[in-house]
Protein backbone atom coordinates (compact mmCIF):
# COMPACT_ATOMS: atom_id res chain seq x y z
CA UNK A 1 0.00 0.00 0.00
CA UNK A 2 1.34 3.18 -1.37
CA UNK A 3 -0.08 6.51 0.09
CA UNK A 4 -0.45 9.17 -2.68
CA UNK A 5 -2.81 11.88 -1.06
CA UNK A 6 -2.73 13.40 2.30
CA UNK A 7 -5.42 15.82 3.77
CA UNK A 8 -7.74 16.81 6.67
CA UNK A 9 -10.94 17.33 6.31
CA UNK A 10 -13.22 20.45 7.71
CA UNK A 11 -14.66 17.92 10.56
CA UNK A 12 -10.99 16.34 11.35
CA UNK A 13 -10.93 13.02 9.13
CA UNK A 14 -7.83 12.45 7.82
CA UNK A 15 -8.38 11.57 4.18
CA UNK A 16 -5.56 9.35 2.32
CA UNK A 17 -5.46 8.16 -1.29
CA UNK A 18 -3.90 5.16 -1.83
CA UNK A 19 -2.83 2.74 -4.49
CA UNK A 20 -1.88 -1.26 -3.50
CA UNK A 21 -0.73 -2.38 -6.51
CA UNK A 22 -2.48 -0.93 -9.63
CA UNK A 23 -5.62 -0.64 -7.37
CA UNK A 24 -6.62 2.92 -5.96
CA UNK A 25 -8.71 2.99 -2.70
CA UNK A 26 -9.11 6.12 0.18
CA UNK A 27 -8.69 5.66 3.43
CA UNK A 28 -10.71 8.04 5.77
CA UNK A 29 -9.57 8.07 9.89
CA UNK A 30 -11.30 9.76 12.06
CA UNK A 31 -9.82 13.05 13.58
CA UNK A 32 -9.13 11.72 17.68
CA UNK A 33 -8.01 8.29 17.72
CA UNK A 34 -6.00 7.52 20.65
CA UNK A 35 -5.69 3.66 19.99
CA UNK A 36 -6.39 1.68 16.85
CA UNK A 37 -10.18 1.84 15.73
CA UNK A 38 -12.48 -0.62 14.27
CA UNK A 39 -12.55 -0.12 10.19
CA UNK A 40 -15.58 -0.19 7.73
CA UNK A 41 -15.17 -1.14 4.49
CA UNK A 42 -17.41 0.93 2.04
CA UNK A 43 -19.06 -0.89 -0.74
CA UNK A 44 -19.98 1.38 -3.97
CA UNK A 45 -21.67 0.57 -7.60
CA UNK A 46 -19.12 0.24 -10.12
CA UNK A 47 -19.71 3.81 -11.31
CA UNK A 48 -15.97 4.73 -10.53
CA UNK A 49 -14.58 6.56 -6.89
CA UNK A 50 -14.40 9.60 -8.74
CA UNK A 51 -18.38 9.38 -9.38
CA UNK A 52 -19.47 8.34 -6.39
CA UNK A 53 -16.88 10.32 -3.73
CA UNK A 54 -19.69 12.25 -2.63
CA UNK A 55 -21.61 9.92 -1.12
CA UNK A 56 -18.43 8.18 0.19
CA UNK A 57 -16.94 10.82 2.21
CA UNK A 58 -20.53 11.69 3.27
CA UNK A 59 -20.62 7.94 4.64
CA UNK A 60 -17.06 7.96 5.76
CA UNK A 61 -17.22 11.16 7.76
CA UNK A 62 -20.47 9.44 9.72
CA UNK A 63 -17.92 6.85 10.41
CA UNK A 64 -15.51 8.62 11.77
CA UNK A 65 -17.93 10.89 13.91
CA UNK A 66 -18.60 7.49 15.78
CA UNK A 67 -14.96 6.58 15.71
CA UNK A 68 -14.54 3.81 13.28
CA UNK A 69 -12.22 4.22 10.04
CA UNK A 70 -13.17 3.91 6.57
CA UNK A 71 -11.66 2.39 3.59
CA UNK A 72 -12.84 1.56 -0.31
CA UNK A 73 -11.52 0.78 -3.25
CA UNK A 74 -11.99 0.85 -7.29
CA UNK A 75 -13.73 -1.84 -8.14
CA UNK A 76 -12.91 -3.89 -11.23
CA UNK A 77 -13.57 -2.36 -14.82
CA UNK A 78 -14.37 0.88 -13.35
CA UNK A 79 -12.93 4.54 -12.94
CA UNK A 80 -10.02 4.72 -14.26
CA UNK A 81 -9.27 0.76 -14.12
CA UNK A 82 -8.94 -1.29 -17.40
CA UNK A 83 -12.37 -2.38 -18.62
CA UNK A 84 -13.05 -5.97 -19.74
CA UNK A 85 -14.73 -6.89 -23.14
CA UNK A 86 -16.94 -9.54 -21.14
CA UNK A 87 -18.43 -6.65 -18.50
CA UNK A 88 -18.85 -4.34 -20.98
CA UNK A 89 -20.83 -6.44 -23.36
CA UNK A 90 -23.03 -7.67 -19.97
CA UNK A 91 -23.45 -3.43 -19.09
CA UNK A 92 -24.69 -3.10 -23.10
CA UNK A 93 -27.05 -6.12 -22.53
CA UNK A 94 -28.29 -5.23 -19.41
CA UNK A 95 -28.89 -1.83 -20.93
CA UNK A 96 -31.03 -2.78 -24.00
CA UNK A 97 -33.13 -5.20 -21.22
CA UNK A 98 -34.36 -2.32 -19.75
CA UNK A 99 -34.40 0.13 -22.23
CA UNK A 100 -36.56 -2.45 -24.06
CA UNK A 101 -38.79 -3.04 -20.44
CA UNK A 102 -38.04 -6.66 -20.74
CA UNK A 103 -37.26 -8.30 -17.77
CA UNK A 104 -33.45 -8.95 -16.87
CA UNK A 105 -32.58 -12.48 -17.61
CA UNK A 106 -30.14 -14.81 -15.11
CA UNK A 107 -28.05 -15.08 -18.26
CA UNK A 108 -27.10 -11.21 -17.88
CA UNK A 109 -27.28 -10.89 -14.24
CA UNK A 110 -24.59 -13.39 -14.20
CA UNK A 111 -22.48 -12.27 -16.95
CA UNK A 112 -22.79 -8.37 -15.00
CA UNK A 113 -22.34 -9.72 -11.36
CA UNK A 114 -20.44 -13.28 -11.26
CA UNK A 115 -17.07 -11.79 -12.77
CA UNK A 116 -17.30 -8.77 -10.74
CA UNK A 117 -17.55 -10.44 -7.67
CA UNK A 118 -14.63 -12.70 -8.43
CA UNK A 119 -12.46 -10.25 -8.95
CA UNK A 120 -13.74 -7.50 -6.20
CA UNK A 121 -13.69 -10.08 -3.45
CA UNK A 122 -9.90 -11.21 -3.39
CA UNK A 123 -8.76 -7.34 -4.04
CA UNK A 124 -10.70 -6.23 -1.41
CA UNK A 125 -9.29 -9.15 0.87
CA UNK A 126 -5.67 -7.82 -0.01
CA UNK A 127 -6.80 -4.32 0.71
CA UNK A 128 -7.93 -5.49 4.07
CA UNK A 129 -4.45 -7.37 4.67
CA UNK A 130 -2.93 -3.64 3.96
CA UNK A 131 -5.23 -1.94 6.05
CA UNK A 132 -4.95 -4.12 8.74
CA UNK A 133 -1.58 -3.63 8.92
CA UNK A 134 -1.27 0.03 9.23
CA UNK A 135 -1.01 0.57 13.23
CA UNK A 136 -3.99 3.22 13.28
CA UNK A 137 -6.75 0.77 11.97
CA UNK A 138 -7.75 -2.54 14.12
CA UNK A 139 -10.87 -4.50 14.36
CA UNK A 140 -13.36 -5.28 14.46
CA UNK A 141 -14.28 -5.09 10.54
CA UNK A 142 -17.84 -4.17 8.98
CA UNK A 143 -18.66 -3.98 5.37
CA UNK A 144 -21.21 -1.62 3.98
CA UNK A 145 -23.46 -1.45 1.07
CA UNK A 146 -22.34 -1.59 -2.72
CA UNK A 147 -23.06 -4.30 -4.85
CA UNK A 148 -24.34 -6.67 -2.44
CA UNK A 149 -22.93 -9.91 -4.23
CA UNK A 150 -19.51 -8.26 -2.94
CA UNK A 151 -20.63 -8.16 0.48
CA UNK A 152 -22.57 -11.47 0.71
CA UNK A 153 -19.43 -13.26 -0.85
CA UNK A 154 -17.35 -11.51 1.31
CA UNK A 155 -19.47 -12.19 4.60
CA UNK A 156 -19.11 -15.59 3.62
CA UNK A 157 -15.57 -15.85 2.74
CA UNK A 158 -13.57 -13.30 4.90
CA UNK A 159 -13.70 -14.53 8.59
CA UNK A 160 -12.46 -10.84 9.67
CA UNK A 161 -15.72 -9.31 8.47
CA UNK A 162 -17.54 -9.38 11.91
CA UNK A 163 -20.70 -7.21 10.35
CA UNK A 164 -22.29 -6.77 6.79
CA UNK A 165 -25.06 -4.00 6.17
CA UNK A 166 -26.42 -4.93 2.71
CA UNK A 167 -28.30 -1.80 1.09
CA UNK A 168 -29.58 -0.61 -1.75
CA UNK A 169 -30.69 -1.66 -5.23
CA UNK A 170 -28.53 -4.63 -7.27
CA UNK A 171 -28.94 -7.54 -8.75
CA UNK A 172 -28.15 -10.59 -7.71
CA UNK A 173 -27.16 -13.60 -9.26
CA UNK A 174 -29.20 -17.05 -7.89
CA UNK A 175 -26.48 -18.70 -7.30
CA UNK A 176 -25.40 -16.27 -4.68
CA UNK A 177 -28.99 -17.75 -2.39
């Protein structure tokens, strides 16, 4: 994990970019922490950190109000990460489903979500092993919201997640029932 941004927020937060690897994530702290604080991972649509840092730091700041950290990252095939034919062709799919008002087959929910997942869920576990590391940020560890395939398959997978808070609107592959 490689620090690239440094600054304080109006409230306090101490607000870090990052890269681990060729992955970007930000890392919020809160403003007082006198011993290591628990850490909340914050889930987000594949829209890209850019699009959705308003709602982030919105959600991060609450955080760190009632002392925990926060932490996300880029998710695969978005921002400013390398697309893939397969998720593109899925997104253009999915697109002409609804644009059409059919209904969204399993075929397409799976060719959006299933590749997402399998690549979001072992970056996310190494961002967790570099988090985890970093002497300000302990546990326990939550996960919240985002594509909620993410967080089931993480809440399945990751023994460190101690809490998952599943919100808002995305679809999810049967398999993942």
């Amino acid at each position: 994990m490689r620090f690239t941004t440094e600054q304080r927020l109006d409230d306090g937060v101490l607000e870090r970019e990052f890269t681990l690897g060729e992955i970007p994530g930000i890392l919020w702290t809160p403003a007082s922490a006198s011993a290591p604080v628990p850490l909340i991972l914050l889930g987000h649509p594949p829209l890209g950190l850019r699009k959705m840092y308003p709602r982030l730091v919105a959600r991060a700041r609450r955080a760190a109000a009632d002392g925990f950290a926060a932490a996300t990252i880029e998710l695969p095939g978005s921002g400013d990460r390398p697309r893939w034919a397969a998720a593109e062709q899925a997104r253009a799919d999915l697109r002409r489903a609804l644009e059409a008002g059919e209904p969204v087959s399993d075929e397409i929910v799976d060719a959006l979500v299933l590749p997402l997942v399998d690549r979001a869920v072992p970056e996310t576990q190494a961002a967790l092993d570099a988090l985890l590391s970093l002497p300000e940020i302990g546990g326990p560890v939550g996960y919240s919201g985002g594509v909620i395939s993410v967080g089931i398959r993480l809440a399945v997978v990751e023994p460190r997640i101690a809490a998952a808070g599943l919100f808002a609107g995305s679809l999810v592959p049967r398999t993942m029932f």
